[in-house]
N, C-alpha and C. Protein backbone atom coordinates (compact mmCIF):
# COMPACT_ATOMS: atom_id res chain seq x y z
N UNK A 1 133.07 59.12 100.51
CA UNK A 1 131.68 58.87 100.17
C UNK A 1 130.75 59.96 100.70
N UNK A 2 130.98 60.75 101.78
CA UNK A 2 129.86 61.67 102.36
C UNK A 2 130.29 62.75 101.29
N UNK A 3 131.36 63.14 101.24
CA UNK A 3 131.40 64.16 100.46
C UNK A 3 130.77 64.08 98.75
N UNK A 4 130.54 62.99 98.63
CA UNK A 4 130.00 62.41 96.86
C UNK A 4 128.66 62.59 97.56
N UNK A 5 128.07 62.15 98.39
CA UNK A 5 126.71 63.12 98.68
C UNK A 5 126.02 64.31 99.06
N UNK A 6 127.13 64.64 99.85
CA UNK A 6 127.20 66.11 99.94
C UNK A 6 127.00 67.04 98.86
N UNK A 7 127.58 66.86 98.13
CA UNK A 7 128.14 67.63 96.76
C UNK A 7 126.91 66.70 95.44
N UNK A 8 126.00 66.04 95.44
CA UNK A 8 124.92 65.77 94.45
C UNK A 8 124.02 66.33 95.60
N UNK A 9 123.97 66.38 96.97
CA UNK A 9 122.44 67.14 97.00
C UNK A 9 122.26 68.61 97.20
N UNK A 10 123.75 69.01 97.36
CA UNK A 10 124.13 70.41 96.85
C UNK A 10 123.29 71.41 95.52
N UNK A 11 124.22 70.41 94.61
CA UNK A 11 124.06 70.46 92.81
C UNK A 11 122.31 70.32 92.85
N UNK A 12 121.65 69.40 93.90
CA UNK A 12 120.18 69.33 93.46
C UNK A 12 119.56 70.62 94.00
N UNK A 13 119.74 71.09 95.27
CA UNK A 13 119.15 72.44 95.98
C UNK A 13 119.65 73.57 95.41
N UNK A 14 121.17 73.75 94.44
CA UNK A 14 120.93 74.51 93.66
C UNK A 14 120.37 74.72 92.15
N UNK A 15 120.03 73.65 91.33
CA UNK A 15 119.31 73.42 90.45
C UNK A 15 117.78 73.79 90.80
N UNK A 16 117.33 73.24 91.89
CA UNK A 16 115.73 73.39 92.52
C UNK A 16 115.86 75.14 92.52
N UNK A 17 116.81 75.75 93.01
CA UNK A 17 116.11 76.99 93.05
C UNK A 17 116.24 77.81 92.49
N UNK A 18 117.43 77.69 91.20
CA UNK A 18 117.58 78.35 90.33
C UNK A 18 117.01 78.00 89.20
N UNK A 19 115.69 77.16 89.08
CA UNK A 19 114.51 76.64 88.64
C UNK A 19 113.84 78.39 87.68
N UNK A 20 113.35 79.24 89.06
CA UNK A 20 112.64 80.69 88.12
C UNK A 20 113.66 81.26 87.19
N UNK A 21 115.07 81.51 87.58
CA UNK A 21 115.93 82.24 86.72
C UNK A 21 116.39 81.57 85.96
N UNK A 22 116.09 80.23 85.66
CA UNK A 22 116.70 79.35 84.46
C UNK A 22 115.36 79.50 83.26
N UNK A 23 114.23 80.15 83.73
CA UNK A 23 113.14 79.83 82.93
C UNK A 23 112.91 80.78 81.89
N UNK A 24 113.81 82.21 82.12
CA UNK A 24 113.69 83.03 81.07
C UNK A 24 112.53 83.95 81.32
N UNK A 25 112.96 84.99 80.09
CA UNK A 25 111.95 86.06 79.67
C UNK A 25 110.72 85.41 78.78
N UNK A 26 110.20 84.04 78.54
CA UNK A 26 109.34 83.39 77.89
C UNK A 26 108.57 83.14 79.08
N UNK A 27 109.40 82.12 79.49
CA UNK A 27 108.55 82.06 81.25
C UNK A 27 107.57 82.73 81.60
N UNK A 28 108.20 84.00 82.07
CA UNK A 28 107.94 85.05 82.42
C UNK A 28 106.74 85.81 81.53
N UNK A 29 107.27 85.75 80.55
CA UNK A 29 105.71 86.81 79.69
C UNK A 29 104.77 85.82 79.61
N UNK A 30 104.63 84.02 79.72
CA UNK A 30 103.48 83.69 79.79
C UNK A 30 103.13 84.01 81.07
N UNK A 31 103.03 83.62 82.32
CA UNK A 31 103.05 84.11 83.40
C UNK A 31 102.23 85.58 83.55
N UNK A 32 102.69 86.94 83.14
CA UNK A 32 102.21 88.07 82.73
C UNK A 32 100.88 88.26 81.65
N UNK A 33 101.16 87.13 80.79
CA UNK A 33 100.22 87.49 80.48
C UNK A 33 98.40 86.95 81.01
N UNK A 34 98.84 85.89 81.64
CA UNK A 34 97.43 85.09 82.40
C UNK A 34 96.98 86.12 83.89
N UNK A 35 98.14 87.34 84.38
CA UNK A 35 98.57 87.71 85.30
C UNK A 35 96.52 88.76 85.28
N UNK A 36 96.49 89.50 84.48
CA UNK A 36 95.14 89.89 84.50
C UNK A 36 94.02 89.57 85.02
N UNK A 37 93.99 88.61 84.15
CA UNK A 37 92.71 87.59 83.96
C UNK A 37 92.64 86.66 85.50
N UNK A 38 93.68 86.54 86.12
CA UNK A 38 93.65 86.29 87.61
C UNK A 38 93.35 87.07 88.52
N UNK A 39 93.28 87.90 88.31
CA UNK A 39 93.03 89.17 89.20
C UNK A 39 91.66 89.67 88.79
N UNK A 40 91.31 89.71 87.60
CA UNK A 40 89.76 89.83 87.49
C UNK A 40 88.88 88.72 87.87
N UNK A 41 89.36 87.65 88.07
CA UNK A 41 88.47 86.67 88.13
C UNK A 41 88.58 86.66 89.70
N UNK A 42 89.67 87.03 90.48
CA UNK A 42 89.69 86.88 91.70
C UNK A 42 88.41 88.30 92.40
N UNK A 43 88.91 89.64 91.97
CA UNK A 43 88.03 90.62 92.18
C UNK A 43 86.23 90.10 92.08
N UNK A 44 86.28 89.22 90.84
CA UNK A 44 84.81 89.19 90.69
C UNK A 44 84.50 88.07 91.68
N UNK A 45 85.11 87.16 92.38
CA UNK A 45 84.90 86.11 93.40
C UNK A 45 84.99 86.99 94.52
N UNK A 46 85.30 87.84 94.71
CA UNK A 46 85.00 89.08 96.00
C UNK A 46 83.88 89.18 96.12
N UNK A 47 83.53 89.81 94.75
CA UNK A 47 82.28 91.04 95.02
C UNK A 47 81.28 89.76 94.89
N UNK A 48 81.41 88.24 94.53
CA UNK A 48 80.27 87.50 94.33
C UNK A 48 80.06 86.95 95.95
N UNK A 49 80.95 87.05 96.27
CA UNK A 49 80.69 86.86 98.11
C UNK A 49 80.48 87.90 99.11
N UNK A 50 80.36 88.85 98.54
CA UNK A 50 80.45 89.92 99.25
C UNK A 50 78.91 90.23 98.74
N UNK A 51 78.20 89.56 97.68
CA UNK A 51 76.77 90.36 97.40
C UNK A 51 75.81 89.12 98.19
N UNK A 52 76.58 87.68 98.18
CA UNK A 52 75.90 86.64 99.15
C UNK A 52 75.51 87.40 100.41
N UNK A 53 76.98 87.82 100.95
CA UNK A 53 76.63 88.23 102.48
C UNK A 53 75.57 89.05 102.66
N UNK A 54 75.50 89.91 101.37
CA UNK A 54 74.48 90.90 101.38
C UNK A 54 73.08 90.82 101.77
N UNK A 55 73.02 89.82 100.77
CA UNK A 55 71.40 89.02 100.74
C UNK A 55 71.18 88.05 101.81
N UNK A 56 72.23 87.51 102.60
CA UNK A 56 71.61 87.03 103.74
C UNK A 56 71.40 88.02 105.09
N UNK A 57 72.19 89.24 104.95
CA UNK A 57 71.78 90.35 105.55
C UNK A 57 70.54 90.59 105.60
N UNK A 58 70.23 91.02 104.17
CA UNK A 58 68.91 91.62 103.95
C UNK A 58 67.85 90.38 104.36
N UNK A 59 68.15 89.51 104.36
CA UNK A 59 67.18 88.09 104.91
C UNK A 59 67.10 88.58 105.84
N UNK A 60 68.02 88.18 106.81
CA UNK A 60 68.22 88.24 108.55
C UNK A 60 67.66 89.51 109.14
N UNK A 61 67.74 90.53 108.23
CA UNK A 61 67.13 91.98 108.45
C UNK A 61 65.81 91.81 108.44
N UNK A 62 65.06 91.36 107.17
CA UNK A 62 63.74 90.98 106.95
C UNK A 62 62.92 90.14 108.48
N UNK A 63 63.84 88.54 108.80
CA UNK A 63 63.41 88.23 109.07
C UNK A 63 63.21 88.75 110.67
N UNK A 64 63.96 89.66 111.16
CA UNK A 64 64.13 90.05 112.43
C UNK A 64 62.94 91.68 112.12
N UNK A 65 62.54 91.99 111.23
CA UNK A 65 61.28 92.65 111.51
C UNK A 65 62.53 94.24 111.00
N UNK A 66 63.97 94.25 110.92
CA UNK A 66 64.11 95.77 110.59
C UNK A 66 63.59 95.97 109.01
N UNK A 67 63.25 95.18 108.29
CA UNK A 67 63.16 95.62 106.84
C UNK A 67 61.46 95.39 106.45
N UNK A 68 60.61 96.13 106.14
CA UNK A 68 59.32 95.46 105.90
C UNK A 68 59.37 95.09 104.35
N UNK A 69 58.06 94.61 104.87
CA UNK A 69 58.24 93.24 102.89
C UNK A 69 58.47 94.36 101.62
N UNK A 70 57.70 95.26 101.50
CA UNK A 70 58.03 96.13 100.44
C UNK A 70 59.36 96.24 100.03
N UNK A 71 60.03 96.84 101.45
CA UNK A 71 61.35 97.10 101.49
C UNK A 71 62.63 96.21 101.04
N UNK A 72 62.43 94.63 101.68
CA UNK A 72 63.00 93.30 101.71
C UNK A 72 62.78 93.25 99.97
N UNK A 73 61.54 93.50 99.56
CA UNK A 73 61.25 92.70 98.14
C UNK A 73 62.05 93.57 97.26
N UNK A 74 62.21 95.37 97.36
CA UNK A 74 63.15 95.99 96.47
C UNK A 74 64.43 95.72 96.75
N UNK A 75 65.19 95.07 97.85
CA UNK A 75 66.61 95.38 98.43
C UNK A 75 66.70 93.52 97.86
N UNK A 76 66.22 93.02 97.70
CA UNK A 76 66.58 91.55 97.29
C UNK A 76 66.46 91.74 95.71
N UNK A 77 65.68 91.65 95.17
CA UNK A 77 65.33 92.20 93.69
C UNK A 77 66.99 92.94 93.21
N UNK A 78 67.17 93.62 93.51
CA UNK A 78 68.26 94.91 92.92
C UNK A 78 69.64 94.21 93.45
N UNK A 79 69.94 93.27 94.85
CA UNK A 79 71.06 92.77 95.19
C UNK A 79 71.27 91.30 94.18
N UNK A 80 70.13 90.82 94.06
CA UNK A 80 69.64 89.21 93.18
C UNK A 80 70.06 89.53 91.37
N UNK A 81 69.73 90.48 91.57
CA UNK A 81 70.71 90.98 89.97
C UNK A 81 72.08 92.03 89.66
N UNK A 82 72.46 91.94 90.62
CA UNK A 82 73.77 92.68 90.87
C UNK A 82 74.26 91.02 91.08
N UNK A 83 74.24 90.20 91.67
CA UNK A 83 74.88 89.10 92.11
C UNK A 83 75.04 88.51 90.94
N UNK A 84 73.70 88.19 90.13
CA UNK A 84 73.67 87.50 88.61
C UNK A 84 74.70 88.33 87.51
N UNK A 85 74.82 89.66 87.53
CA UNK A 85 75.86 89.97 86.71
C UNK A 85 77.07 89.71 87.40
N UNK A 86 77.45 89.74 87.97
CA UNK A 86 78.80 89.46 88.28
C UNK A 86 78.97 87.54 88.06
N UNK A 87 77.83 87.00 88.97
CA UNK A 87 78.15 85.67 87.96
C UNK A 87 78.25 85.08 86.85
N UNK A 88 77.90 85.97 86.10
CA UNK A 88 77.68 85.99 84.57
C UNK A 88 79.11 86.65 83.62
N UNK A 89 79.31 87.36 84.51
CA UNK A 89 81.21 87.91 83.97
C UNK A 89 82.21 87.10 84.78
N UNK A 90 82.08 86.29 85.37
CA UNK A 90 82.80 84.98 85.94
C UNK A 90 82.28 83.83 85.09
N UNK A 91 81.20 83.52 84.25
CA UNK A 91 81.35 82.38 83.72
C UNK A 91 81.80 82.91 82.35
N UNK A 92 81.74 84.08 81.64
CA UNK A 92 82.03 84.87 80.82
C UNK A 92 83.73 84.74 81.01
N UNK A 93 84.48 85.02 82.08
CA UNK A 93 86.04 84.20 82.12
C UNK A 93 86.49 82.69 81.75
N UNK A 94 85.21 82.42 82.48
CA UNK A 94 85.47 80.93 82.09
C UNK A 94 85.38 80.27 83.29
N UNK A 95 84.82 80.79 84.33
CA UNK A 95 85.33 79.92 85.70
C UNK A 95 84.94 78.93 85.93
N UNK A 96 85.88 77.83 86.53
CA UNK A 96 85.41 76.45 86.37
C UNK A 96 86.21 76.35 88.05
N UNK A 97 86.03 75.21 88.46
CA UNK A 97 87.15 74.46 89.58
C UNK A 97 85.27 74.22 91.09
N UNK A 98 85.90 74.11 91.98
CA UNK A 98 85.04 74.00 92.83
C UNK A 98 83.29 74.94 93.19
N UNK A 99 83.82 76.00 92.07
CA UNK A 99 82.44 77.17 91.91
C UNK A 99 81.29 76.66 91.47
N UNK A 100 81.86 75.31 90.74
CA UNK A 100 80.85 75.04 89.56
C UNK A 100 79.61 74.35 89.98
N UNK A 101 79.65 73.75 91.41
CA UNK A 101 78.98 72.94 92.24
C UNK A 101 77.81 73.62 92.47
N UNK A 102 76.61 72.84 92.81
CA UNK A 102 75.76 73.33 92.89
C UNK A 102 75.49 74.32 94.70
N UNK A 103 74.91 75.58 94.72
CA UNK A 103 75.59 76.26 95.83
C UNK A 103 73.80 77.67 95.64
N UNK A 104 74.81 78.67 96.36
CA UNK A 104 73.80 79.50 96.38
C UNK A 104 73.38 80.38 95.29
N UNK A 105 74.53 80.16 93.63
CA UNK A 105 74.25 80.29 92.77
C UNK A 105 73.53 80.10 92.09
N UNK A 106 73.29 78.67 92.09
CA UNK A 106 71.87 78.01 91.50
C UNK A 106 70.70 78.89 92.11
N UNK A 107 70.46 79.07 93.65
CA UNK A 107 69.32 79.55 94.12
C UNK A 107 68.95 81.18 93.22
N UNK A 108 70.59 81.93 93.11
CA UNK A 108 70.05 83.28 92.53
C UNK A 108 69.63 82.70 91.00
N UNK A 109 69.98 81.89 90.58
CA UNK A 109 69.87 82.15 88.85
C UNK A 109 68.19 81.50 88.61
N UNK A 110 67.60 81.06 90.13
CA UNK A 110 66.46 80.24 89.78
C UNK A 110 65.13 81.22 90.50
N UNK A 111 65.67 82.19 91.29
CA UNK A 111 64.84 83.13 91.73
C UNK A 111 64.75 84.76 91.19
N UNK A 112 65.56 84.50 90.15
CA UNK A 112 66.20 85.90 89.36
C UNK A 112 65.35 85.55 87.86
C-alpha cells in the first residue's frame, strides 16, 4: 500500500511540472505575444510614479521656501502634464485592476 502511494504522488509531481513543456509552441506564442504590452504598461507605471514623486518634491521644495511661486507654478504646470500623458497612454492600454481607484490621479486630471 505505501508504495501505491508513493508511486500516484510521484505520477502527480511529475505531471505538475511538466505542466510548461506539455503546453507547447501555442502556449508559448500566446504568452509572447501579451509579452510587450506587459512591459509597456509596466514602464509606463514607473514613469507614472516616478512623476508623483516628482511633484511632491516640487511641493515639499515649494513649501520649504527652495522654489519661489513663479518657479513652483512653471515646475508643477510642465510635471502635471507630463504625468497626464503618460496616464493617458496607460488608459490608452487599457489599464484596469487596483489603478482605477480613486488616488492622486484624479487630483492631476482635475488640476490639469
Amino acid at each position: 500500500m505505501p508504495y501505491v502511494i508513493t508511486a500516484v504522488l510521484l505520477a502527480g509531481v511529475v505531471w505538475l511540472v511538466s505542466g510548461p513543456l506539455r503546453q507547447g509552441r501555442a502556449g508559448r506564442a500566446a504568452k509572447d505575444q501579451f509579452l510587450p504590452e506587459l512591459l509597456r504598461r509596466s514602464d509606463l507605471e514607473a514613469a507614472r510614479d516616478a512623476k508623483y514623486r516628482e511633484i511632491r518634491d516640487a511641493e515639499l521644495d515649494h513649501e520649504t521656501g527652495k522654489l519661489s511661486d513663479a518657479d513652483y507654478a512653471a515646475i508643477d504646470a510642465t510635471l502635471r502634464s507630463e504625468a497626464i500623458s503618460v496616464l493617458r497612454e496607460l488608459d490608452a492600454l487599457g489599464a484596469d485592476g487596483p489603478d482605477d481607484s480613486p488616488g492622486p490621479r484624479d487630483e492631476l486630471l482635475s488640476d490639469g
